[in-house]
Protein backbone atom coordinates (compact mmCIF):
# COMPACT_ATOMS: atom_id res chain seq x y z
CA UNK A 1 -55.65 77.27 21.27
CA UNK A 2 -53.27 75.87 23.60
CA UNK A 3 -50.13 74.86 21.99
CA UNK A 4 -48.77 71.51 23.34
CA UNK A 5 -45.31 70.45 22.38
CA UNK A 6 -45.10 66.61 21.42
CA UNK A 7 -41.65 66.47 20.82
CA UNK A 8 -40.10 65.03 24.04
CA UNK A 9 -43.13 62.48 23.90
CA UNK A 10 -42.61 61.54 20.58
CA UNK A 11 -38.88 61.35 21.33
CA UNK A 12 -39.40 59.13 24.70
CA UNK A 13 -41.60 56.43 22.17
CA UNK A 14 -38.63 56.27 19.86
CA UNK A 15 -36.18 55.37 22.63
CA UNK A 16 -38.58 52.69 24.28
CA UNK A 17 -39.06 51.66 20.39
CA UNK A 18 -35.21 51.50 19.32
CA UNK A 19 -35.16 50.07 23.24
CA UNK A 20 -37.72 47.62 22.65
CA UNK A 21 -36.71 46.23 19.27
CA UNK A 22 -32.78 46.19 21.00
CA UNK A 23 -34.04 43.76 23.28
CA UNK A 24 -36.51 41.85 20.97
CA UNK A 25 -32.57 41.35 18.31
CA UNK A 26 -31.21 40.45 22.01
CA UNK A 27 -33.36 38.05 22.53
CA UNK A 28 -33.79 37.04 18.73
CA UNK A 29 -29.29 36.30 18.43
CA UNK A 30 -29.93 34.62 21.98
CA UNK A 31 -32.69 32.60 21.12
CA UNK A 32 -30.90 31.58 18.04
CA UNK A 33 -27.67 31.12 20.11
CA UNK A 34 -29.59 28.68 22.06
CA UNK A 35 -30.90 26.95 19.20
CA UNK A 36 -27.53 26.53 17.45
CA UNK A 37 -25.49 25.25 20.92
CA UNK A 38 -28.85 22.93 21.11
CA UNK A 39 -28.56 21.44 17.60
CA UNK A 40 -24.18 21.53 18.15
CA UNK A 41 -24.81 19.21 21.45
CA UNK A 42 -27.35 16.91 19.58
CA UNK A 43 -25.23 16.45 16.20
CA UNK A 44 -22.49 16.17 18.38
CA UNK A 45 -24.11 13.12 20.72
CA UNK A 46 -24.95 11.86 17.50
CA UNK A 47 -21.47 11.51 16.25
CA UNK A 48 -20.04 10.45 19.29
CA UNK A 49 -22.73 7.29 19.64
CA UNK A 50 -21.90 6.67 15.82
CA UNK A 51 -18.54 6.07 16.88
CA UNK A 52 -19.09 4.33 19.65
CA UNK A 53 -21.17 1.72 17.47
CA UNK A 54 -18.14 2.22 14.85
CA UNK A 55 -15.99 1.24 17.60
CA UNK A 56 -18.38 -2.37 18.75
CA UNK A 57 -18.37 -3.42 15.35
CA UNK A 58 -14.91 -2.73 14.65
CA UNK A 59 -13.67 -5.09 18.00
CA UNK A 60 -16.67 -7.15 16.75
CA UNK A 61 -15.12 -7.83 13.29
CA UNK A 62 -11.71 -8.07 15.25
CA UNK A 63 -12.77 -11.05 16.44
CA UNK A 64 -14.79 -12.47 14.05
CA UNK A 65 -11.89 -12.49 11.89
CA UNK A 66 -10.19 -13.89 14.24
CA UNK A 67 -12.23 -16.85 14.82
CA UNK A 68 -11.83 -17.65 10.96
CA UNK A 69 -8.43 -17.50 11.10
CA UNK A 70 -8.85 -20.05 13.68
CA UNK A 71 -11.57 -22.01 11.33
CA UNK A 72 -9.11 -22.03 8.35
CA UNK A 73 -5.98 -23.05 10.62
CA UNK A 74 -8.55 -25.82 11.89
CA UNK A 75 -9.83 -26.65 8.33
CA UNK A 76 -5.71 -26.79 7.34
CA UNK A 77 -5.49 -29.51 9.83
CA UNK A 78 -8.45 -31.19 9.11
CA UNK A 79 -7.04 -31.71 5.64
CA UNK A 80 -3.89 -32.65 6.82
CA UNK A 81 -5.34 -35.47 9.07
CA UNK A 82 -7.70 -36.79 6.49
CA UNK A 83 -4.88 -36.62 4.09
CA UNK A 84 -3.24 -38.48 6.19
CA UNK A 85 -5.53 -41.26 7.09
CA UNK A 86 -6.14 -41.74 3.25
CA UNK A 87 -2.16 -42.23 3.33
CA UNK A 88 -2.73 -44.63 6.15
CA UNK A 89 -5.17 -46.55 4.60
CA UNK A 90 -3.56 -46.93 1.32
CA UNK A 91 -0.72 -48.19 2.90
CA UNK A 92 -3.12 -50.74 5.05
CA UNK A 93 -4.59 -51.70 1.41
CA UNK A 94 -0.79 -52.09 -0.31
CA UNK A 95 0.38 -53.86 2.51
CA UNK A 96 0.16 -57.11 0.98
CA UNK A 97 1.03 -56.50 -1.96
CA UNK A 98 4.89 -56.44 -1.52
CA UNK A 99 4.79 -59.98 -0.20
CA UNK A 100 2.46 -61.11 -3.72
CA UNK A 101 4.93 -59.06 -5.67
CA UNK A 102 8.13 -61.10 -3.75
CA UNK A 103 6.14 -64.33 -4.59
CA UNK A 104 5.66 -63.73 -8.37
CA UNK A 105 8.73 -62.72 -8.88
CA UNK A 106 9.76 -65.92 -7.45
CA UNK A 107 7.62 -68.07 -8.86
CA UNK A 108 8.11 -66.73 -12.34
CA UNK A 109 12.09 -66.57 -12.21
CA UNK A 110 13.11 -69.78 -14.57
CA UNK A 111 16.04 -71.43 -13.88
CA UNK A 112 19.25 -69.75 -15.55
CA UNK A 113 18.21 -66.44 -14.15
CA UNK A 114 19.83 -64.34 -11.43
CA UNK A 115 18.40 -61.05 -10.03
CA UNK A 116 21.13 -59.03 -9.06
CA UNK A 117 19.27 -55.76 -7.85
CA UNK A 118 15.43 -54.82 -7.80
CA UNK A 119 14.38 -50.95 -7.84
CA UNK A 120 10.97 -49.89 -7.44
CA UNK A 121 9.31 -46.30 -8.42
CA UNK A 122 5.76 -46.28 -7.82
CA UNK A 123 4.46 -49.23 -9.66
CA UNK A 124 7.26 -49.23 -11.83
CA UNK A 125 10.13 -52.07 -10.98
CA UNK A 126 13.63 -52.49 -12.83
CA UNK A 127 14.70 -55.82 -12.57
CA UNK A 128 19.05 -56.19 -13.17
CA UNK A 129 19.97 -59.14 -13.62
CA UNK A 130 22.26 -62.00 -14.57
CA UNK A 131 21.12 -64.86 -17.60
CA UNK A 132 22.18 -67.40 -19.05
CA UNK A 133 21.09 -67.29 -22.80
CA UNK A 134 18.88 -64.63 -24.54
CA UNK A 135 16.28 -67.41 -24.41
CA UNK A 136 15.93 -67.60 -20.91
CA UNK A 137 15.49 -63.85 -20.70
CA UNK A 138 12.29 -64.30 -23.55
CA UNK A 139 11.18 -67.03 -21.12
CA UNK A 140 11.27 -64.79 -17.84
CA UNK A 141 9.26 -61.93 -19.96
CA UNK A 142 6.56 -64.67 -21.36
CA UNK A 143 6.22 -65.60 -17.52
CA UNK A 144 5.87 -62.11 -16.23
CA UNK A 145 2.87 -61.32 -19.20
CA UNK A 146 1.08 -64.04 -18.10
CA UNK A 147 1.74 -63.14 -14.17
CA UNK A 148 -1.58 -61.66 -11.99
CA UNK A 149 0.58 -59.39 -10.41
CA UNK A 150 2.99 -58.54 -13.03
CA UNK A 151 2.34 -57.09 -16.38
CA UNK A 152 3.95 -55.04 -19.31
CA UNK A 153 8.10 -56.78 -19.30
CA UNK A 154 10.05 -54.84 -21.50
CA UNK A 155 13.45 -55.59 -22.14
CA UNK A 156 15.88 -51.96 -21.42
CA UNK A 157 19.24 -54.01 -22.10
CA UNK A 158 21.19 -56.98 -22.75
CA UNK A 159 24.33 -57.51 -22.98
CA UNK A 160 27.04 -60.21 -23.01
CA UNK A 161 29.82 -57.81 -21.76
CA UNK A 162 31.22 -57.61 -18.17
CA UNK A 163 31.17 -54.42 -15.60
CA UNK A 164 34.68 -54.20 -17.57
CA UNK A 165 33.45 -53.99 -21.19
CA UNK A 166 34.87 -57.12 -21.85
CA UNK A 167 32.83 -60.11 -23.52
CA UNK A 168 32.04 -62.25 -21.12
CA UNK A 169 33.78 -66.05 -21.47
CA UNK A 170 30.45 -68.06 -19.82
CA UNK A 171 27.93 -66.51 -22.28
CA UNK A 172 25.77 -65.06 -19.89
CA UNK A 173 24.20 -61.77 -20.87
CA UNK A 174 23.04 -58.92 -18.33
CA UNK A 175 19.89 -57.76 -19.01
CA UNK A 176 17.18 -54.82 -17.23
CA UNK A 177 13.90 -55.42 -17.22
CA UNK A 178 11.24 -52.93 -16.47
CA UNK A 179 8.20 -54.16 -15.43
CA UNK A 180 4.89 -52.80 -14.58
CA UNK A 181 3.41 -54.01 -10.96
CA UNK A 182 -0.37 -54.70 -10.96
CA UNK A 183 -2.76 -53.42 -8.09
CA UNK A 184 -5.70 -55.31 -6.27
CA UNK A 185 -7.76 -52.99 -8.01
CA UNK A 186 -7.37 -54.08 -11.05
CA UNK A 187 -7.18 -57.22 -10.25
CA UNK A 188 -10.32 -57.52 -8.64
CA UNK A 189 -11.67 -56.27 -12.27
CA UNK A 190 -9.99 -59.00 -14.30
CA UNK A 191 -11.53 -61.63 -11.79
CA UNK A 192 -14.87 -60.00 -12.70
């Protein structure tokens, strides 16, 4: 029998094995290599388009809120100017009323009686004034109950002393009356 040594042949398959299965890891890490940068890039495009839509809506909600500031700083004024008008009109409704107020208060002075001063808060007037007897003062409070535009006298003071403290030699008294003005309003009501 011929003897054949297999050695070097079996020796030259290992190499091109080991060789073979090198190159298939080579290509395995480079495949995978490729795969990874692949899937980097894409996550990475995806991240940078998020933030570029992150970015839109942020300048987006910039100037929405900017237009609300503008809608409250117009709503501010719109309340303003209505407040105003109703300010306007009340006024426009009150107008006459001074001049009734200046004719009652005329027309229900009685003779003996002297306004010295006339202050007015709100609705609220304080007559000071100058009168004869205590009688005449009962008289101008019966004739401001039973005024239309005039109601609720009440007598603050009287007096029958001087701006000195001295009793006064002509009898007259000084008196303050606060009295309570009426509006249209109600007046329309009572007519009704």
């Amino acid at each position: 029998m011929a003897r054949i040594n297999l050695l070097p042949w079996r020796a030259q398959q290992r190499k091109q094995q080991q060789k073979d299965f090198l190159t298939s890891v080579l290509l395995a890490v480079m495949l995978n290599l490729a795969v990874l940068l692949f899937v980097h890039s894409h996550i990475s495009g995806l991240i940078e388009y998020q933030r570029s839509r992150n970015q839109f809506l942020d300048s987006e909600i910039a100037t929405l809120d900017g237009k609300i500031k503008e809608i409250e700083s117009l709503e501010s004024k719109k309340r303003k100017f209505i407040a105003r008008m109703e300010m306007i009109q009340q006024l426009q409704i009150s107008r006459p009323e001074i001049v009734h107020l200046f004719d009652e208060l005329a027309r229900t002075l009685p003779d003996g009686i002297v306004i010295n001063q006339l202050t007015q808060m709100d609705k609220r007037l304080t007559l000071n004034g100058i009168a004869q007897s205590n009688a005449r003062v009962s008289t101008y409070m019966h004739n401001l109950e039973s005024s239309a535009w005039l109601k609720e006298p009440q007598l603050n003071i009287i007096e029958s002393k001087d701006s000195k403290g001295e009793r006064r030699k002509d009898r007259a008294s000084n008196f303050t009356l606060l009295v309570r003005q009426a509006s249209e309003k109600s007046l329309a009501t009572k007519a009704k």
